[in-house]
PDB file of N, CA and C in Angstrom:
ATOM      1  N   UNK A   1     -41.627 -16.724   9.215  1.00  0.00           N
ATOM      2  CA  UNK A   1     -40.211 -16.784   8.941  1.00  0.00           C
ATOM      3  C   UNK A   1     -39.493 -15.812   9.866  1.00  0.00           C
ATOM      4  N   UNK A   2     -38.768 -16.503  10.336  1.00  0.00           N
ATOM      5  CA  UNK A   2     -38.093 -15.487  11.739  1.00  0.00           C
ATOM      6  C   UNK A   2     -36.351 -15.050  11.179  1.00  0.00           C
ATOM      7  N   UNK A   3     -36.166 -13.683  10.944  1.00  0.00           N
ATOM      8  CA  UNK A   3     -34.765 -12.801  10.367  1.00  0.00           C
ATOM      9  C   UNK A   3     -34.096 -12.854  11.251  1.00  0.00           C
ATOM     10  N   UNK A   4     -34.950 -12.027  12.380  1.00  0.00           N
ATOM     11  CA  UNK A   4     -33.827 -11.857  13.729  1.00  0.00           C
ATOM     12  C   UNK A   4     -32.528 -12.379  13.806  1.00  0.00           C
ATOM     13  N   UNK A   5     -32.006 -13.595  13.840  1.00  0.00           N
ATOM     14  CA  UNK A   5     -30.822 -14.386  13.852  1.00  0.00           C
ATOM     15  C   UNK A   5     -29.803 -13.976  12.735  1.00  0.00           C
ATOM     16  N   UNK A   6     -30.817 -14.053  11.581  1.00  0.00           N
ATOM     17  CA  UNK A   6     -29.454 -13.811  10.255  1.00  0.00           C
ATOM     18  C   UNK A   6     -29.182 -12.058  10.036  1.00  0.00           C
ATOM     19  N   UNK A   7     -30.447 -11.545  10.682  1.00  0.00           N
ATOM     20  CA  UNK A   7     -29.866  -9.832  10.804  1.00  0.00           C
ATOM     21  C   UNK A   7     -28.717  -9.679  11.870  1.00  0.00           C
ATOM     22  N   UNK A   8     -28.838 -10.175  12.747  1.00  0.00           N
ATOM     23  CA  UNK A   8     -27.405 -10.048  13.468  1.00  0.00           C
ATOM     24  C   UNK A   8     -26.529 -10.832  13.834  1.00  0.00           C
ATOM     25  N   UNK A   9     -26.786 -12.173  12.784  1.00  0.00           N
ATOM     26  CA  UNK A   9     -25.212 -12.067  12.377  1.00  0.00           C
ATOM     27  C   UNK A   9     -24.470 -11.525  11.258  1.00  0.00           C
ATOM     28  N   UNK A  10     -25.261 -10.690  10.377  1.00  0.00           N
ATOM     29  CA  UNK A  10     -24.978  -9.644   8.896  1.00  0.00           C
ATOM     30  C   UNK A  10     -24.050  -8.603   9.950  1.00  0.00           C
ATOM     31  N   UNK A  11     -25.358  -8.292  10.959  1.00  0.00           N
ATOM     32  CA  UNK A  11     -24.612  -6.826  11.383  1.00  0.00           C
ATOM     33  C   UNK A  11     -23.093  -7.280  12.023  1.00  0.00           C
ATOM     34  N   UNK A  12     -22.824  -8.569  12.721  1.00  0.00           N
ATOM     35  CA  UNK A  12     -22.015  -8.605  13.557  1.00  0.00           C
ATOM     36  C   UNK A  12     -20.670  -8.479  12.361  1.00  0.00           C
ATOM     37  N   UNK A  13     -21.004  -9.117  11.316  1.00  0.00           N
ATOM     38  CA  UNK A  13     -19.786  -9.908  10.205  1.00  0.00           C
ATOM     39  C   UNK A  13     -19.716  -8.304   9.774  1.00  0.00           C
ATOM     40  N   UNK A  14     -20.577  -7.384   9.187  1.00  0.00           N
ATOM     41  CA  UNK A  14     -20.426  -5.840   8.974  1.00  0.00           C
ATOM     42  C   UNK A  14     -19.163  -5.162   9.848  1.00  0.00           C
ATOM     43  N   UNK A  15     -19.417  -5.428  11.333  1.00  0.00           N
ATOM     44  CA  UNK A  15     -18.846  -4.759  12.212  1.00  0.00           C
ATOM     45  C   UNK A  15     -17.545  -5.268  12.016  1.00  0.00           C
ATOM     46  N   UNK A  16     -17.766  -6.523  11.916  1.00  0.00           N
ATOM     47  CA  UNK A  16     -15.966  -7.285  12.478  1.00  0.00           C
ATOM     48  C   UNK A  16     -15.295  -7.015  11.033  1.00  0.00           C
ATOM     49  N   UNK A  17     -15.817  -7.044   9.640  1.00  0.00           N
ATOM     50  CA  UNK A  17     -14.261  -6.762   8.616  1.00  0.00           C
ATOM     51  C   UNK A  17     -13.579  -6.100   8.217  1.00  0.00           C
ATOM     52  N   UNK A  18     -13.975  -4.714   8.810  1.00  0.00           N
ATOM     53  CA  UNK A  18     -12.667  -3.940   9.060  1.00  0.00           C
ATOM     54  C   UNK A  18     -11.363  -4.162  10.118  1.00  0.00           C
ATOM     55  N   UNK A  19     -12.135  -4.665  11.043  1.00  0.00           N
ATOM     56  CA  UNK A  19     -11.267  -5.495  12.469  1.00  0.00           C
ATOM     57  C   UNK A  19     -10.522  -6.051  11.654  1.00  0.00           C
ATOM     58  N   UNK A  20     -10.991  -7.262  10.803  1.00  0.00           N
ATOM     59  CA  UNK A  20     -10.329  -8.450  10.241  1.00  0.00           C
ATOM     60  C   UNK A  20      -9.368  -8.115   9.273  1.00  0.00           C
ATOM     61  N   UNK A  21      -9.749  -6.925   8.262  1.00  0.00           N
ATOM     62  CA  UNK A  21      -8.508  -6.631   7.566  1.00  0.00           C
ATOM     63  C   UNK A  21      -7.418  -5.978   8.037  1.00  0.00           C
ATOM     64  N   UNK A  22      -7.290  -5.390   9.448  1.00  0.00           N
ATOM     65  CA  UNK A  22      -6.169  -5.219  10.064  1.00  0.00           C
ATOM     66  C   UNK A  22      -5.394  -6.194  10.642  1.00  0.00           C
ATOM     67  N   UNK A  23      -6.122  -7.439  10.423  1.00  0.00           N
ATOM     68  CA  UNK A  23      -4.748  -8.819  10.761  1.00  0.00           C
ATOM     69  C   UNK A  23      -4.559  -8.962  10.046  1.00  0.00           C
ATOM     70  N   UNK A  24      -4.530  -8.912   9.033  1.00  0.00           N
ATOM     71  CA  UNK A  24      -3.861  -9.430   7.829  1.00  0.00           C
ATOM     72  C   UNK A  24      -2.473  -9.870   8.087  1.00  0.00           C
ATOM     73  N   UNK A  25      -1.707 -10.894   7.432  1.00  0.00           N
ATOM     74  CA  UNK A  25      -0.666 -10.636   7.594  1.00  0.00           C
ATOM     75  C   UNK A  25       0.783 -10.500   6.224  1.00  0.00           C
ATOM     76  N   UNK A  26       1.768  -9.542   6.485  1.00  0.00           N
ATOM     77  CA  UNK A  26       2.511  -9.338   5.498  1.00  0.00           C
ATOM     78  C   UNK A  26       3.439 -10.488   4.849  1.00  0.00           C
ATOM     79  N   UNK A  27       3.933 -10.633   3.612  1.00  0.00           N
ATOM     80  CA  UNK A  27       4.588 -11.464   2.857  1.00  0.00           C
ATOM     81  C   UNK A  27       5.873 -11.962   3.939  1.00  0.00           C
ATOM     82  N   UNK A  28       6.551 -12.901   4.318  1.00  0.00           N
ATOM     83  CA  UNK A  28       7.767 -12.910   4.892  1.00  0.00           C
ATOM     84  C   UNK A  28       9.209 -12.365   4.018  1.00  0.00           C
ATOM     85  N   UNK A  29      10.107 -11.941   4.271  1.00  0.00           N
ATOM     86  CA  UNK A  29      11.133 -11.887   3.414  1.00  0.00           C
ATOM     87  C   UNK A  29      10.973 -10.631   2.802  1.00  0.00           C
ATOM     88  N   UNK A  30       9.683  -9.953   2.996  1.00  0.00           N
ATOM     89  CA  UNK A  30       9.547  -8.848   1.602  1.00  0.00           C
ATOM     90  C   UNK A  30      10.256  -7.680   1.609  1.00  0.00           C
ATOM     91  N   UNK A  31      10.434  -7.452   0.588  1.00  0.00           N
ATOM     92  CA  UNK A  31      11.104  -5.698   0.870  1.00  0.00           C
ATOM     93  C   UNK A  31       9.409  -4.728   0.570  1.00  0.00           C
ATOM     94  N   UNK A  32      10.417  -3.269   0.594  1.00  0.00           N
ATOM     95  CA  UNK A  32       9.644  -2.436   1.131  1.00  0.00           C
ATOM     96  C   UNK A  32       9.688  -1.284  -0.395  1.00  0.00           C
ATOM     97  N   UNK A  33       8.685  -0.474  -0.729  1.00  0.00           N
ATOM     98  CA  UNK A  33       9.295   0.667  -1.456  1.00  0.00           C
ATOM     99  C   UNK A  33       7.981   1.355  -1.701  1.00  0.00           C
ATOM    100  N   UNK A  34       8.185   2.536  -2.764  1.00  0.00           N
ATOM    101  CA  UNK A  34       6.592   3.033  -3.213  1.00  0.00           C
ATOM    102  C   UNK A  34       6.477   2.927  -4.960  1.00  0.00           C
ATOM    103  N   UNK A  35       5.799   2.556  -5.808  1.00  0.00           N
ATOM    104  CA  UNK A  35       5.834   2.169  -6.936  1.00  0.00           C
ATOM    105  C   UNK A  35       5.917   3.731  -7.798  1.00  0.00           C
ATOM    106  N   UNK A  36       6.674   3.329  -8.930  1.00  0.00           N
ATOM    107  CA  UNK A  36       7.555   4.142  -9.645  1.00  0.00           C
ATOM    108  C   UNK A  36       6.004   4.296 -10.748  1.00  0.00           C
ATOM    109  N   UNK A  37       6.324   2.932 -11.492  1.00  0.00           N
ATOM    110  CA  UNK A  37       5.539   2.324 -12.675  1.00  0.00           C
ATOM    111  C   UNK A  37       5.174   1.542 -12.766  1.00  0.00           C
ATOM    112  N   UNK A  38       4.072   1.153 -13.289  1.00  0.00           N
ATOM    113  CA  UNK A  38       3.229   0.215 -13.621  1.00  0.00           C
ATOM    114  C   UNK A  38       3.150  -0.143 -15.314  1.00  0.00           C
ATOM    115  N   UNK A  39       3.634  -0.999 -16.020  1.00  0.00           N
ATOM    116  CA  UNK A  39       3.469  -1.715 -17.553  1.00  0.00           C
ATOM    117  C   UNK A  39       3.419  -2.743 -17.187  1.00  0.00           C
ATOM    118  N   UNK A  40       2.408  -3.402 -16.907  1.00  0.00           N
ATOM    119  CA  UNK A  40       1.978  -4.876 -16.923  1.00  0.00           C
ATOM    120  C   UNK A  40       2.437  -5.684 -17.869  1.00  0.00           C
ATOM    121  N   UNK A  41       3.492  -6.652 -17.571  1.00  0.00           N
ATOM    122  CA  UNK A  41       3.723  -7.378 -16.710  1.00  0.00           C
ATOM    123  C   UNK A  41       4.993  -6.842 -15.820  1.00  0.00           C
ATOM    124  N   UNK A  42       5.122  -5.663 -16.256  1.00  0.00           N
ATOM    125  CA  UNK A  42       6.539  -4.589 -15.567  1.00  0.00           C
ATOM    126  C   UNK A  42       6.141  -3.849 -14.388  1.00  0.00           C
ATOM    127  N   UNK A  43       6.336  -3.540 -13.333  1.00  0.00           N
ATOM    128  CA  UNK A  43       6.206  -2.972 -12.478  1.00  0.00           C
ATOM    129  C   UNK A  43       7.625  -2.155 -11.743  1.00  0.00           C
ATOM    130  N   UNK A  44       7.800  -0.812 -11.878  1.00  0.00           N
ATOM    131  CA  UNK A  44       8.715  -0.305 -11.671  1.00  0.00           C
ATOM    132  C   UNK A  44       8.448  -0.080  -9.702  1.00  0.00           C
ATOM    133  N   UNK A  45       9.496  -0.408  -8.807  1.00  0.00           N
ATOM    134  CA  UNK A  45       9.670   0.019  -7.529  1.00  0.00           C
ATOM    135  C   UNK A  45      11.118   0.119  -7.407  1.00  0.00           C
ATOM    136  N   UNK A  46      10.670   1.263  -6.190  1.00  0.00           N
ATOM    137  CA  UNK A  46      12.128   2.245  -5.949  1.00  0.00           C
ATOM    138  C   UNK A  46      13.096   2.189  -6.611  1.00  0.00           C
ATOM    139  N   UNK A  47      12.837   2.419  -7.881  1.00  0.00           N
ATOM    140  CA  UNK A  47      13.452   2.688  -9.225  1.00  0.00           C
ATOM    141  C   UNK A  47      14.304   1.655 -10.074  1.00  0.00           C
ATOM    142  N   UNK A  48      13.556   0.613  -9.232  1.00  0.00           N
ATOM    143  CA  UNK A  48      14.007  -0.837  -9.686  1.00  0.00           C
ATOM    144  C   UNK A  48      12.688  -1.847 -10.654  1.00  0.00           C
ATOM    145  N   UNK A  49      13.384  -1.972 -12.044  1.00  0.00           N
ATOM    146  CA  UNK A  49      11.731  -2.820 -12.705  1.00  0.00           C
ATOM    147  C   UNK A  49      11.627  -4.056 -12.851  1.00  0.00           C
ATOM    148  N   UNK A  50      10.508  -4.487 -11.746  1.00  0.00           N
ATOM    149  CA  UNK A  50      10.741  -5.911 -11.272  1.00  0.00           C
ATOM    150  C   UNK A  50       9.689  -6.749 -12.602  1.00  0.00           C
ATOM    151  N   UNK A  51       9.667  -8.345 -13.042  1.00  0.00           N
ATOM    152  CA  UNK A  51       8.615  -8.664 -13.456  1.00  0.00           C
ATOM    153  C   UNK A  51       7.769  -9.297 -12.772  1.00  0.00           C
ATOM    154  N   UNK A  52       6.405  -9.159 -13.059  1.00  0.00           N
ATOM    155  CA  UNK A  52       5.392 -10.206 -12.234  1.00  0.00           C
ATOM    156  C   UNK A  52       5.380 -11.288 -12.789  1.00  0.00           C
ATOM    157  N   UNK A  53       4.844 -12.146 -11.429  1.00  0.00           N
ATOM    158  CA  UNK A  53       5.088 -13.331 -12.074  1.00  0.00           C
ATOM    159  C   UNK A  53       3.807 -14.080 -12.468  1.00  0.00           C
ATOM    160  N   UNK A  54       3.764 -14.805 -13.193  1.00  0.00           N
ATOM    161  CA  UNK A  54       2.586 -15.460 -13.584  1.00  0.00           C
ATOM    162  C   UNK A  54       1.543 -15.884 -12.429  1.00  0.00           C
ATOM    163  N   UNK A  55       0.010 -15.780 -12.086  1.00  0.00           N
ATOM    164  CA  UNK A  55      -0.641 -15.462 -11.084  1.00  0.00           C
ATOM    165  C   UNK A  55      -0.301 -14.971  -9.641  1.00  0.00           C
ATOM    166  N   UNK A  56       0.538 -13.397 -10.227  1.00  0.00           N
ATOM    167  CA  UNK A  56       0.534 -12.946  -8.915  1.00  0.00           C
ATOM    168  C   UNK A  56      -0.516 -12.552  -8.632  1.00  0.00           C
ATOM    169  N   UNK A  57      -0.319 -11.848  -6.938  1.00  0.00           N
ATOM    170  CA  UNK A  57      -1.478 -10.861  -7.125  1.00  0.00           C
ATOM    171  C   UNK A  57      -1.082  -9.937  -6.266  1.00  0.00           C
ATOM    172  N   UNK A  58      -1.817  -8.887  -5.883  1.00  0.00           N
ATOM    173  CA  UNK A  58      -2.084  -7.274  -5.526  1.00  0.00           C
ATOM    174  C   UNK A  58      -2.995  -7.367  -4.895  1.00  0.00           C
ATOM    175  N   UNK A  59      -2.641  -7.012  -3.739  1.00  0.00           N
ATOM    176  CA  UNK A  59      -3.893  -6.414  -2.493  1.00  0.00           C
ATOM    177  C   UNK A  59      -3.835  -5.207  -1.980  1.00  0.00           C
ATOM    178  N   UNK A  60      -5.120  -4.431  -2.180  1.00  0.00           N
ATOM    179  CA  UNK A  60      -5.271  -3.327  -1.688  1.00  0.00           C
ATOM    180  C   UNK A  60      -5.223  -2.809  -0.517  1.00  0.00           C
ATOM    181  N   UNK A  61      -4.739  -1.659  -0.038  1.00  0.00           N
ATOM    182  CA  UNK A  61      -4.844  -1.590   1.602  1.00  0.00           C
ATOM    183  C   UNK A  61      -6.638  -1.705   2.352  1.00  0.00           C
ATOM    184  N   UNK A  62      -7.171  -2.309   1.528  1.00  0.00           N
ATOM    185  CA  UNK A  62      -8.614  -2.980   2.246  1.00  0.00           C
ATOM    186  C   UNK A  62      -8.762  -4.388   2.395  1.00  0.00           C
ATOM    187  N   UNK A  63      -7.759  -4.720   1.702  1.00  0.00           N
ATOM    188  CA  UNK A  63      -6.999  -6.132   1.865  1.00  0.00           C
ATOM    189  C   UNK A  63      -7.655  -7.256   0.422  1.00  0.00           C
ATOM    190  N   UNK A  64      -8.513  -6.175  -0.825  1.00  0.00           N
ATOM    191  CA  UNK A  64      -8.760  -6.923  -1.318  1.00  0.00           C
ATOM    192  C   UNK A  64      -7.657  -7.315  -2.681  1.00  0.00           C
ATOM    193  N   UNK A  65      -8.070  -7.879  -3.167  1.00  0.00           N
ATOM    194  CA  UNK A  65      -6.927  -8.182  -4.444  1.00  0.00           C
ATOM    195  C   UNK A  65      -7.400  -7.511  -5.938  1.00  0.00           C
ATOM    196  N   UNK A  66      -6.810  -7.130  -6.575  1.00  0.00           N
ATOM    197  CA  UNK A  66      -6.930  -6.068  -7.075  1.00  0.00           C
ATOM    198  C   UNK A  66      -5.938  -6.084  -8.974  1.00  0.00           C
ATOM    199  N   UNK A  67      -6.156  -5.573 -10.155  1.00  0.00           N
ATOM    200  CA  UNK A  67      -6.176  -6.005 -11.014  1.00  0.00           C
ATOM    201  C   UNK A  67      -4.345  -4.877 -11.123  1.00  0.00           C
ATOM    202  N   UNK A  68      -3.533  -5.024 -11.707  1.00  0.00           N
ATOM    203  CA  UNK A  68      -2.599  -3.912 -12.184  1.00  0.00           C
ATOM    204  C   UNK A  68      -2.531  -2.628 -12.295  1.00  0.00           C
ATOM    205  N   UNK A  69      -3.943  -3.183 -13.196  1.00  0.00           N
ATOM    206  CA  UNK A  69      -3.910  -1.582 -13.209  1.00  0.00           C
ATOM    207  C   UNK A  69      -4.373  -0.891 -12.503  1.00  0.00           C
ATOM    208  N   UNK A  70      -4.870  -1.234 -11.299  1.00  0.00           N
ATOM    209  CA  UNK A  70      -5.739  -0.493 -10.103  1.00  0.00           C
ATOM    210  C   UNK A  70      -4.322  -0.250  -9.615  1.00  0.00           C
ATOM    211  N   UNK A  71      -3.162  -0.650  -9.102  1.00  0.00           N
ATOM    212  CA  UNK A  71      -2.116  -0.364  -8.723  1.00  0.00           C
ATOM    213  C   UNK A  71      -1.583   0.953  -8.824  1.00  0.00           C
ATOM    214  N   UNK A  72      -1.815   1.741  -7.789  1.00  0.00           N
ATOM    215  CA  UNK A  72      -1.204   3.090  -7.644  1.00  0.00           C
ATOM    216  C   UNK A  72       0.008   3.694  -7.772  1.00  0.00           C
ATOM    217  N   UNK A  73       0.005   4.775  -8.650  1.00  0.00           N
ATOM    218  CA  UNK A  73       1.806   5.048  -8.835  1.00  0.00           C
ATOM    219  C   UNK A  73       2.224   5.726  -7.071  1.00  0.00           C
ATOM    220  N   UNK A  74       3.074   5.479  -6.575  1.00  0.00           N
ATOM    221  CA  UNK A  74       3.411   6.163  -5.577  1.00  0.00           C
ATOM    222  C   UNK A  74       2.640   5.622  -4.387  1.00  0.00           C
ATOM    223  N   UNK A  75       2.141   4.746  -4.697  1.00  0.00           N
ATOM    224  CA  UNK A  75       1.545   3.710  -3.327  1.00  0.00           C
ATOM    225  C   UNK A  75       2.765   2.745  -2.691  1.00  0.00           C
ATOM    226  N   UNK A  76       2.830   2.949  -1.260  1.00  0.00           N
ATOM    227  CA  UNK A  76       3.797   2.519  -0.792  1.00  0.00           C
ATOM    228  C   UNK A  76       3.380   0.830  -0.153  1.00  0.00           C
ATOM    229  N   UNK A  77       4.440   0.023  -1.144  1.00  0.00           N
ATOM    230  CA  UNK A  77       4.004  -1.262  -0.528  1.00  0.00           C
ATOM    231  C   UNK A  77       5.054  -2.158  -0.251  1.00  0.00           C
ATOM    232  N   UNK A  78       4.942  -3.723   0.299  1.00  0.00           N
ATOM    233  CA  UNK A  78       6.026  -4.930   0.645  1.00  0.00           C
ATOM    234  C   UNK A  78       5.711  -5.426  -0.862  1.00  0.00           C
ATOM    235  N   UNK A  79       6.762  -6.186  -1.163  1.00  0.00           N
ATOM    236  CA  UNK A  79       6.385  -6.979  -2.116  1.00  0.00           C
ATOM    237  C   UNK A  79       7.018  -8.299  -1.738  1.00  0.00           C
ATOM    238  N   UNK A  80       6.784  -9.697  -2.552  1.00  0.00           N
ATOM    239  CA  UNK A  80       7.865 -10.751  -1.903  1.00  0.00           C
ATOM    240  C   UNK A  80       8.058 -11.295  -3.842  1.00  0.00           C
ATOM    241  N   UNK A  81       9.043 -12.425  -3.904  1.00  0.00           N
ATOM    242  CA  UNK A  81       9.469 -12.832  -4.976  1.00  0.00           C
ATOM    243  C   UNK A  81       9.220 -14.487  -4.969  1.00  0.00           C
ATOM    244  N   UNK A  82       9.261 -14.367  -5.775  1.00  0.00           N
ATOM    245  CA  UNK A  82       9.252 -16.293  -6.515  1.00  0.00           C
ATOM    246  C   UNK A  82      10.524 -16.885  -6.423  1.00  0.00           C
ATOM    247  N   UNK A  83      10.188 -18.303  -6.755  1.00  0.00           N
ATOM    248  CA  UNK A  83      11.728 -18.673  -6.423  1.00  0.00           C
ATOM    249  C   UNK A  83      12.414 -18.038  -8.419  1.00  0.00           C
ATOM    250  N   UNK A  84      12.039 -17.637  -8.860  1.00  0.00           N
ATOM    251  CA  UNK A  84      12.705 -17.274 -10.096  1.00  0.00           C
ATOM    252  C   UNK A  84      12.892 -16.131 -10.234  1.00  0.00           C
ATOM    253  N   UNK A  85      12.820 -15.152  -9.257  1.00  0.00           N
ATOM    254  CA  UNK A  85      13.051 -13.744  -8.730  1.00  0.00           C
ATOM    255  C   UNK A  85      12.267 -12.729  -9.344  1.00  0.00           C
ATOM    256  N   UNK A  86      11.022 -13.264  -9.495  1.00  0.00           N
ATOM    257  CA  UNK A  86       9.873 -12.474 -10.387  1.00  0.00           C
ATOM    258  C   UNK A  86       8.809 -12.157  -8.831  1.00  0.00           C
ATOM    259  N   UNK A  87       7.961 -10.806  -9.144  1.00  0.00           N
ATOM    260  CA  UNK A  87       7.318 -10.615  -7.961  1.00  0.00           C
ATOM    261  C   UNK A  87       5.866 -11.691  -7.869  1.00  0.00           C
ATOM    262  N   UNK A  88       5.646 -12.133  -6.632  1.00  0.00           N
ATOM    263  CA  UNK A  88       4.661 -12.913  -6.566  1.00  0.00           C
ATOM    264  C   UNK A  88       3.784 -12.614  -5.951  1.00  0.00           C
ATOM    265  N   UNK A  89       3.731 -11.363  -4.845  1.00  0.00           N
ATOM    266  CA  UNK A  89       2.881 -11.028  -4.076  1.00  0.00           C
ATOM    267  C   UNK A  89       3.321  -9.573  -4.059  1.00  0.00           C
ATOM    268  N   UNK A  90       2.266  -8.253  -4.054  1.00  0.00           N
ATOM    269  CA  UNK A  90       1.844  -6.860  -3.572  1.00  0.00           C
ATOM    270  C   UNK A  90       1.295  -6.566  -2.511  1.00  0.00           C
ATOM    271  N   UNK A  91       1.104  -6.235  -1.833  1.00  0.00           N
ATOM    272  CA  UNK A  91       0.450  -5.438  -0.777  1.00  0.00           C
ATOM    273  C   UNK A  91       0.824  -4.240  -0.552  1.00  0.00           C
ATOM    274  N   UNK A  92      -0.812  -3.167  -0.767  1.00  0.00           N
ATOM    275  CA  UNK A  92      -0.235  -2.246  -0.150  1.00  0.00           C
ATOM    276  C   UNK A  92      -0.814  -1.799   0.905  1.00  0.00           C
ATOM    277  N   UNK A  93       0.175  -0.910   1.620  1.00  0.00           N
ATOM    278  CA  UNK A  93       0.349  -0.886   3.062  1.00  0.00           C
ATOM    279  C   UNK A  93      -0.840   0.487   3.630  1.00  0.00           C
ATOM    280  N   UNK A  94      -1.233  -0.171   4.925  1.00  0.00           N
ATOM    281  CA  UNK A  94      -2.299   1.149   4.980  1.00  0.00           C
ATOM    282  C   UNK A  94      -1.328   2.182   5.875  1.00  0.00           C
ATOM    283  N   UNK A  95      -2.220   3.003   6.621  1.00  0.00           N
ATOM    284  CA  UNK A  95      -1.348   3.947   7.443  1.00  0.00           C
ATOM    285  C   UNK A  95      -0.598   2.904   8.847  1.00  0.00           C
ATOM    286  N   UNK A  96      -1.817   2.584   9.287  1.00  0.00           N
ATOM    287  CA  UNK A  96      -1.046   1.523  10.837  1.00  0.00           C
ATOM    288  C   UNK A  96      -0.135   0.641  10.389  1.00  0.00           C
ATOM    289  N   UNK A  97       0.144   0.073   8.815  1.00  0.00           N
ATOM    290  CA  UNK A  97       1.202  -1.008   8.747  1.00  0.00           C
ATOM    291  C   UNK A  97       2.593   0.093   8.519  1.00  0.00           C
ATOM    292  N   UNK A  98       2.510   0.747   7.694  1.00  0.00           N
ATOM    293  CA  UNK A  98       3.111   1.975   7.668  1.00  0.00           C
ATOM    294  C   UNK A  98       3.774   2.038   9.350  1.00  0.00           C
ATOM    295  N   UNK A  99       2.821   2.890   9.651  1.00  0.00           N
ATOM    296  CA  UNK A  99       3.481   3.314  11.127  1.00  0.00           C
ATOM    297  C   UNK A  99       4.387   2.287  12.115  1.00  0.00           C
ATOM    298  N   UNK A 100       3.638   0.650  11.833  1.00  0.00           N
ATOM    299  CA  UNK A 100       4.055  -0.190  12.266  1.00  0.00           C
ATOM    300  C   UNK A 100       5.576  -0.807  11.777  1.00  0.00           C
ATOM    301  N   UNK A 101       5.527  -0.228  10.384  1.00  0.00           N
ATOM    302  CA  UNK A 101       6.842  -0.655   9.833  1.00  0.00           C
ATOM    303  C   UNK A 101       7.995   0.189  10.037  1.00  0.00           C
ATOM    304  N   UNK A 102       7.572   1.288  10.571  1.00  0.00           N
ATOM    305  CA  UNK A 102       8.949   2.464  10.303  1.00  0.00           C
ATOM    306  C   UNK A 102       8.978   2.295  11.803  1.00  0.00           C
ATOM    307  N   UNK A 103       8.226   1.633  13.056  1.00  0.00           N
ATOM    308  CA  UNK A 103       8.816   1.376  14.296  1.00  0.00           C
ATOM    309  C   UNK A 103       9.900   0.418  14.026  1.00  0.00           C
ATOM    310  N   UNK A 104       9.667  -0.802  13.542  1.00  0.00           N
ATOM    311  CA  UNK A 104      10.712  -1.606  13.443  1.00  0.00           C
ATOM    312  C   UNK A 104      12.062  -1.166  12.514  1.00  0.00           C
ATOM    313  N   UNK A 105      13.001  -2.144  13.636  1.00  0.00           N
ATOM    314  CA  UNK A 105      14.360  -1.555  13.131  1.00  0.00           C
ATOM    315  C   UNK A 105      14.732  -2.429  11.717  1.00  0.00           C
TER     316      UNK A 105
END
C-alpha cells in the first residue's frame, strides 16, 4: 500500500488553509462595529441591539462558523442584514481585514 501521494497532499491542504482563510470574502453592504452584547437572539453593536435572524451565522476570524455564544464581547466585526432588517451574517475581522478596512475610505 503506497501513502506517499495522500501524505502530500494532507501536507499540501495543511499548508494552504491558512492561505485560504485569508480570501475569504466580506458580506457586501455591511457595516462595521465591535460588539457591546451578546443575549441570544439579541446582539448588542456599537450600542445599537440588533436581532438575529433565524439561521444566521457567525464566523470566526479563522473563518470558521461559530455558535453565539462563542461571540466575543468587544470583537470587532462587519455584519450584513436580511431583507427584514434582522442580522444575517457576522464576521469577525482578523488583524489584516482590520488593517485593510481602516485603509479604505
Amino acid at each position: 500500500m503506497r501513502s506517499g501521494p495522500w501524505v502530500i497532499a494532507l501536507a499540501i491542504a495543511l499548508i494552504a488553509a491558512p492561505a485560504l482563510a485569508q480570501l475569504r470574502s466580506l458580506p457586501q453592504n455591511a457595516k462595521r462595529g465591535n460588539v457591546d452584547a451578546v443575549q441570544y437572539p439579541l446582539v448588542q453593536i456599537a450600542g445599537i441591539t440588533y436581532r438575529m435572524a433565524p439561521g444566521s451565522t457567525i464566523r470566526d476570524d479563522n473563518n470558521r462558523i461559530i455558535t453565539p455564544n462563542f461571540l466575543p464581547v468587544g470583537a470587532n466585526v462587519v455584519f450584513a442584514f436580511d431583507m427584514h432588517g434582522d442580522i444575517i451574517q457576522i464576521v469577525i475581522l482578523t488583524a489584516q481585514e482590520r488593517e485593510r478596512l481602516n485603509k479604505t475610505p
